[in-house]
N, C-alpha and C. Protein backbone atom coordinates (compact mmCIF):
# COMPACT_ATOMS: atom_id res chain seq x y z
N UNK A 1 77.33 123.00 113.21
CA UNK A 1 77.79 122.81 111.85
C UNK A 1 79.22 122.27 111.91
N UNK A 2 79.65 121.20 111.13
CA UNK A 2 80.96 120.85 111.37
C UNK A 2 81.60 121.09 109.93
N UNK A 3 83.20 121.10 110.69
CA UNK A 3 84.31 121.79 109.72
C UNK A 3 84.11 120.56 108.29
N UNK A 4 84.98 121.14 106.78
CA UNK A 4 84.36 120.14 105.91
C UNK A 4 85.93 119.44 106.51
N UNK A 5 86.15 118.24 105.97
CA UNK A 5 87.74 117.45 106.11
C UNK A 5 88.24 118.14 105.41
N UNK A 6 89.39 118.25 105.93
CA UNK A 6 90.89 119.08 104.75
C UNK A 6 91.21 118.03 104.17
N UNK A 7 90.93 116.89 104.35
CA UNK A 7 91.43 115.78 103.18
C UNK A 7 90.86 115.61 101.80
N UNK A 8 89.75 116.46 101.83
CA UNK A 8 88.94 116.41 100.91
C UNK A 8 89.08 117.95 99.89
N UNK A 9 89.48 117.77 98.69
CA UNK A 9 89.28 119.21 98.15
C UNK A 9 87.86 119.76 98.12
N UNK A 10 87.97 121.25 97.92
CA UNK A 10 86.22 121.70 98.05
C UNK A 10 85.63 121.12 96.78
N UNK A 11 86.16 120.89 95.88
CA UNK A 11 85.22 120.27 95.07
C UNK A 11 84.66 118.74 94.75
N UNK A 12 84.89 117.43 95.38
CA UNK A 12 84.82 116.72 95.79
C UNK A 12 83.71 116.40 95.88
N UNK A 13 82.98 115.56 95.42
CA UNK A 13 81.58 115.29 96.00
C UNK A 13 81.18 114.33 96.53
N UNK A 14 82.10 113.62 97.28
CA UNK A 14 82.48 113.00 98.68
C UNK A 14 81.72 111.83 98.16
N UNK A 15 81.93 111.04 96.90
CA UNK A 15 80.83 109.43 96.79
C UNK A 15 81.63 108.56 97.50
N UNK A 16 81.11 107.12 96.94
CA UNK A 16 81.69 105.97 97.58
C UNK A 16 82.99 105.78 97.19
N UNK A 17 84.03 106.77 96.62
CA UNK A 17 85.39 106.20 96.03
C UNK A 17 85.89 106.92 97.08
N UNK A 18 85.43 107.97 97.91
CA UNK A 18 86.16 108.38 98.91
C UNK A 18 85.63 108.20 100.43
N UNK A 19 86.16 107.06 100.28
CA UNK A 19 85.64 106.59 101.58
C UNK A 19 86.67 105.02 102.25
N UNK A 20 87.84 105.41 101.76
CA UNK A 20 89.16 104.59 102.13
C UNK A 20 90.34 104.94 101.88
N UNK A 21 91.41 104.42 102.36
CA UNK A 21 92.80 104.40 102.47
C UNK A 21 93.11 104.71 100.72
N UNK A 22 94.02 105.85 100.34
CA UNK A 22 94.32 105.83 98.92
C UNK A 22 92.57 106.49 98.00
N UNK A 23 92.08 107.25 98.56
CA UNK A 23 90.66 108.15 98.36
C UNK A 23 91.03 108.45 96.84
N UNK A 24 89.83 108.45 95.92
CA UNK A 24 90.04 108.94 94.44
C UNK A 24 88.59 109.98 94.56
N UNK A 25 89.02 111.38 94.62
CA UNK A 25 88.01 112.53 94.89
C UNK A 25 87.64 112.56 93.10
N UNK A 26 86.62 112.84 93.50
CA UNK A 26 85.51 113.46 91.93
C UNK A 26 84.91 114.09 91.75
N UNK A 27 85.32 115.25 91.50
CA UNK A 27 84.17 116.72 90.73
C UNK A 27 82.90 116.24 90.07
N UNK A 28 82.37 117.06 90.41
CA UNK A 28 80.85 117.21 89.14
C UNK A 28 81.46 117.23 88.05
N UNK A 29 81.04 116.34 87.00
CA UNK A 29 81.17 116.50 85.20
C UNK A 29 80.38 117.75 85.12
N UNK A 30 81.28 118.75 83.79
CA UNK A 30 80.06 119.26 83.28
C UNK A 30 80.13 118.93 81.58
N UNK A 31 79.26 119.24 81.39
CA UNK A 31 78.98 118.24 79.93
C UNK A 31 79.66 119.33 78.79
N UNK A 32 80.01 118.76 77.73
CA UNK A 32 80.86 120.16 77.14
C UNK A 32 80.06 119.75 75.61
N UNK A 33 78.74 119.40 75.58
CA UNK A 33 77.87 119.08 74.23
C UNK A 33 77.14 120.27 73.87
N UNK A 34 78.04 120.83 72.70
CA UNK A 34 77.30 121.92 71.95
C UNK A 34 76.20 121.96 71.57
N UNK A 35 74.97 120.75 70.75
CA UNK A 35 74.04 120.73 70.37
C UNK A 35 72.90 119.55 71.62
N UNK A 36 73.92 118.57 72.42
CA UNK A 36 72.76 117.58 73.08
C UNK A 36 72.51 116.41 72.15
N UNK A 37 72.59 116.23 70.47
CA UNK A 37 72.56 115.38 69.72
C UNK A 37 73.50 114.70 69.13
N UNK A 38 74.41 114.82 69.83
CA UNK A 38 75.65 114.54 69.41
C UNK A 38 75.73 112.84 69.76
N UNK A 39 76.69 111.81 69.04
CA UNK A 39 76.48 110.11 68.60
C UNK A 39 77.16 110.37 70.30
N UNK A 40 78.61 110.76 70.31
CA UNK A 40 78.98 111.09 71.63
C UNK A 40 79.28 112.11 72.36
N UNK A 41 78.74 111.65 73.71
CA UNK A 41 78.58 113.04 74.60
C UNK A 41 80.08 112.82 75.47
N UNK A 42 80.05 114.15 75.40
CA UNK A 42 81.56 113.73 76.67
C UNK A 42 81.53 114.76 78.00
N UNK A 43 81.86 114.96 78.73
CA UNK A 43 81.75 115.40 80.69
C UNK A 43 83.33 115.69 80.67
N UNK A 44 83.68 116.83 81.40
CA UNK A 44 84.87 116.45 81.98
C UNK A 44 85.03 117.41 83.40
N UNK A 45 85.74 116.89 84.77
CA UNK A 45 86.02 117.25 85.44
C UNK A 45 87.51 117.21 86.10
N UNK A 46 87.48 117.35 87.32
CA UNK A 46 88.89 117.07 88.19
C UNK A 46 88.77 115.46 88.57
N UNK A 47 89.82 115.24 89.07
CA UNK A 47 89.98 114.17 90.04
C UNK A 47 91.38 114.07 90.81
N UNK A 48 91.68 113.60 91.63
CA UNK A 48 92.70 113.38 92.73
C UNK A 48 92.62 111.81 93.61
N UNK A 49 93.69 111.71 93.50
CA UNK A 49 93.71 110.44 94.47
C UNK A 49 95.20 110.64 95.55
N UNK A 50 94.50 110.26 96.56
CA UNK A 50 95.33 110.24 97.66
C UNK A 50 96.23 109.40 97.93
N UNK A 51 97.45 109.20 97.22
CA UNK A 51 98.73 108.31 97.57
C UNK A 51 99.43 109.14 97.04
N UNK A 52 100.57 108.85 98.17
CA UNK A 52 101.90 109.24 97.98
C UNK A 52 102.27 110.73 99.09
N UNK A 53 103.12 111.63 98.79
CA UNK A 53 103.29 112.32 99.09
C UNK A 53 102.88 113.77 98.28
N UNK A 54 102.87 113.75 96.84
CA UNK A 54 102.60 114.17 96.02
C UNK A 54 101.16 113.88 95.59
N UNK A 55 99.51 113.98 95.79
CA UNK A 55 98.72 112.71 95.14
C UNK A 55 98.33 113.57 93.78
N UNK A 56 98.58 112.74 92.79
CA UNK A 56 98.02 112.65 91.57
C UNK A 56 96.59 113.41 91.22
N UNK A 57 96.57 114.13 90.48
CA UNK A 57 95.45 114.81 90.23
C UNK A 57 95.39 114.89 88.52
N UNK A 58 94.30 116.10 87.81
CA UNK A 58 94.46 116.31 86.91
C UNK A 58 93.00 116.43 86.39
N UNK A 59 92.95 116.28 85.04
CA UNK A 59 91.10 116.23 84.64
C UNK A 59 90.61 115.18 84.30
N UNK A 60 89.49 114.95 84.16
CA UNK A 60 88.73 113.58 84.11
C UNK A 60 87.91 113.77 82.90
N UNK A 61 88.08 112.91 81.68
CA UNK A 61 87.15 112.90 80.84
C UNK A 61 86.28 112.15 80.80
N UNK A 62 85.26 112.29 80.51
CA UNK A 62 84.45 110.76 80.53
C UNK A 62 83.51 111.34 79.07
N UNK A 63 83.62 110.07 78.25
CA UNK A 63 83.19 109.53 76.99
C UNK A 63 82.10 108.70 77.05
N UNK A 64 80.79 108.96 76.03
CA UNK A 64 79.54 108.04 75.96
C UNK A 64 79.32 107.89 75.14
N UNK A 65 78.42 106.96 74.87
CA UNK A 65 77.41 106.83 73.77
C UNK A 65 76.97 105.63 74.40
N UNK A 66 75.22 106.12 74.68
CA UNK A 66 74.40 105.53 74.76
C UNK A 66 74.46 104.76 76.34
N UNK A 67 74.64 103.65 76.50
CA UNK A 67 75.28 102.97 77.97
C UNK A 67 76.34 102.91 78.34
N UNK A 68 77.34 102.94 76.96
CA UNK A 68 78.84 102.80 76.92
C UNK A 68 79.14 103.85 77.76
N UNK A 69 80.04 103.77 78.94
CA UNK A 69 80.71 105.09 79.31
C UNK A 69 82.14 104.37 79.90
N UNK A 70 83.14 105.37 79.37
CA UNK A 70 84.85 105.01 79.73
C UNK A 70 85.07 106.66 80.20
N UNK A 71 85.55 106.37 81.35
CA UNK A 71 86.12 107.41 82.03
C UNK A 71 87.89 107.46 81.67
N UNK A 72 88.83 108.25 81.65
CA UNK A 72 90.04 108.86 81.24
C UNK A 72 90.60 109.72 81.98
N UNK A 73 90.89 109.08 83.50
CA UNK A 73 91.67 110.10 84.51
C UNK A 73 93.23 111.15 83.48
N UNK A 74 93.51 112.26 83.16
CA UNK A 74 94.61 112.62 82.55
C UNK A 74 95.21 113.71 83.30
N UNK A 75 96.97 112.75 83.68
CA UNK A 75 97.28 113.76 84.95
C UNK A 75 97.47 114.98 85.07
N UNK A 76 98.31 116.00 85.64
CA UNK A 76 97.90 117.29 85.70
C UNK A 76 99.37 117.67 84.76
N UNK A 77 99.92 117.56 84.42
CA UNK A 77 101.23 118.00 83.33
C UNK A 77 100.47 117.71 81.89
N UNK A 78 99.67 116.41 81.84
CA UNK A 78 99.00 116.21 80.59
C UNK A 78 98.03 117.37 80.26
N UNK A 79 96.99 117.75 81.18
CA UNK A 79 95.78 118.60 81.06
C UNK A 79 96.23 119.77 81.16
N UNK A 80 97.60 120.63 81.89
CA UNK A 80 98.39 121.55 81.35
C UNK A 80 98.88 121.30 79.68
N UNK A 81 98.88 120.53 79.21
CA UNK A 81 99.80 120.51 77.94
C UNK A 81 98.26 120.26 76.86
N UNK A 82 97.49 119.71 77.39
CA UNK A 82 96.00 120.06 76.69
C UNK A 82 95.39 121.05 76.20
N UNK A 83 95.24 121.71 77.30
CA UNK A 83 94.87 123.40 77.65
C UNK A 83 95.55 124.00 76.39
N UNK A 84 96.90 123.85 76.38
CA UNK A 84 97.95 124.78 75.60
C UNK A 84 97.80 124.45 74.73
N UNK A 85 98.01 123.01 73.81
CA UNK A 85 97.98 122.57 72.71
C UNK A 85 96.66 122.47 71.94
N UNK A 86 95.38 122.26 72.57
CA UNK A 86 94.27 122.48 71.98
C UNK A 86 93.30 123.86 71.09
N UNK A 87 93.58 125.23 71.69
CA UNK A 87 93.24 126.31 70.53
C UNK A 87 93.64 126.66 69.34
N UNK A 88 95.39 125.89 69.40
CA UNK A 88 96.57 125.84 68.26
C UNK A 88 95.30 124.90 67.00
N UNK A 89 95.90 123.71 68.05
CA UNK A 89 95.17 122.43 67.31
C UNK A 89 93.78 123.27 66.35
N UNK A 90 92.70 123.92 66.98
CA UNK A 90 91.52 124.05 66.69
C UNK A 90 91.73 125.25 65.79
N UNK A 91 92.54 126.07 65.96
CA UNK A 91 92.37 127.07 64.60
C UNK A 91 92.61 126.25 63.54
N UNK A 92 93.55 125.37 63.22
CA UNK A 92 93.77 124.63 61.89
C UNK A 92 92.89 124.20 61.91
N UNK A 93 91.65 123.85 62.01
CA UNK A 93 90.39 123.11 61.82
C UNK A 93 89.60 124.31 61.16
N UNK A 94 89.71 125.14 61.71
CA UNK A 94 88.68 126.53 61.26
C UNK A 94 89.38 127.72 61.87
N UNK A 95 90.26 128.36 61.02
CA UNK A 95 90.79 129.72 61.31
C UNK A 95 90.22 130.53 61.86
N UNK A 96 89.15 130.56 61.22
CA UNK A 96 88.27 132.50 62.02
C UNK A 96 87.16 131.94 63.15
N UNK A 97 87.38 130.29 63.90
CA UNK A 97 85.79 130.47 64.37
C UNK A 97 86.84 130.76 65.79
N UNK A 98 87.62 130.35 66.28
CA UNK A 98 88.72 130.42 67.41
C UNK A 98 89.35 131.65 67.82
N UNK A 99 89.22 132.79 69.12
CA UNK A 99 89.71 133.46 69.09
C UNK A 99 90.29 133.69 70.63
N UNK A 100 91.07 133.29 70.52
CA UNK A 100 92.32 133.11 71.71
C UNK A 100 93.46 134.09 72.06
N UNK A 101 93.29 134.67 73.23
CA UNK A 101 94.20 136.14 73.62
C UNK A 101 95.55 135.14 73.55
């Protein structure tokens, strides 16, 4: 059995984007569609790319409808400031359905 690469995070699912100089690793999407009927569906995971000394990471959205799909690498200070700013955001939409420690 061989060791996995340490270049690779464990979540990684090692496709064809990582497989050169400057590697862009990609999590499994998981789909975040409440009903399945929705006009658009959206996925989001990690991603990382290997440059620099520092490499760039953060979450990955990816947006559909139908064939259309645009992916939205958003770095990791952004998807920290997501996280935080989004339950705020969502109680003003609907006060009592949101309940956030």
């Amino acid at each position: 059995m061989s060791k996995p690469n340490p270049a690779h995070p464990p979540w990684c699912l090692r496709g064809p984007d990582c497989a050169a100089p400057n590697d862009l690793h990609l999590s499994r999407l998981t789909s975040v569609a409440v009903r399945g009927d929705e006009v658009i569906q959206v996925g989001i995971g990690l991603w990382r790319m290997d440059v620099g000394p520092t490499p760039p990471s953060g979450l990955l959205l990816e947006l559909s409808a139908g064939a259309d799909v645009e992916r939205w690498p958003i770095d990791l200070a952004q998807s920290r400031a997501l996280a935080h700013l989004a339950p705020r955001l969502l109680r003003q939409l609907d006060p009592g359905s949101l309940r956030v420690a």
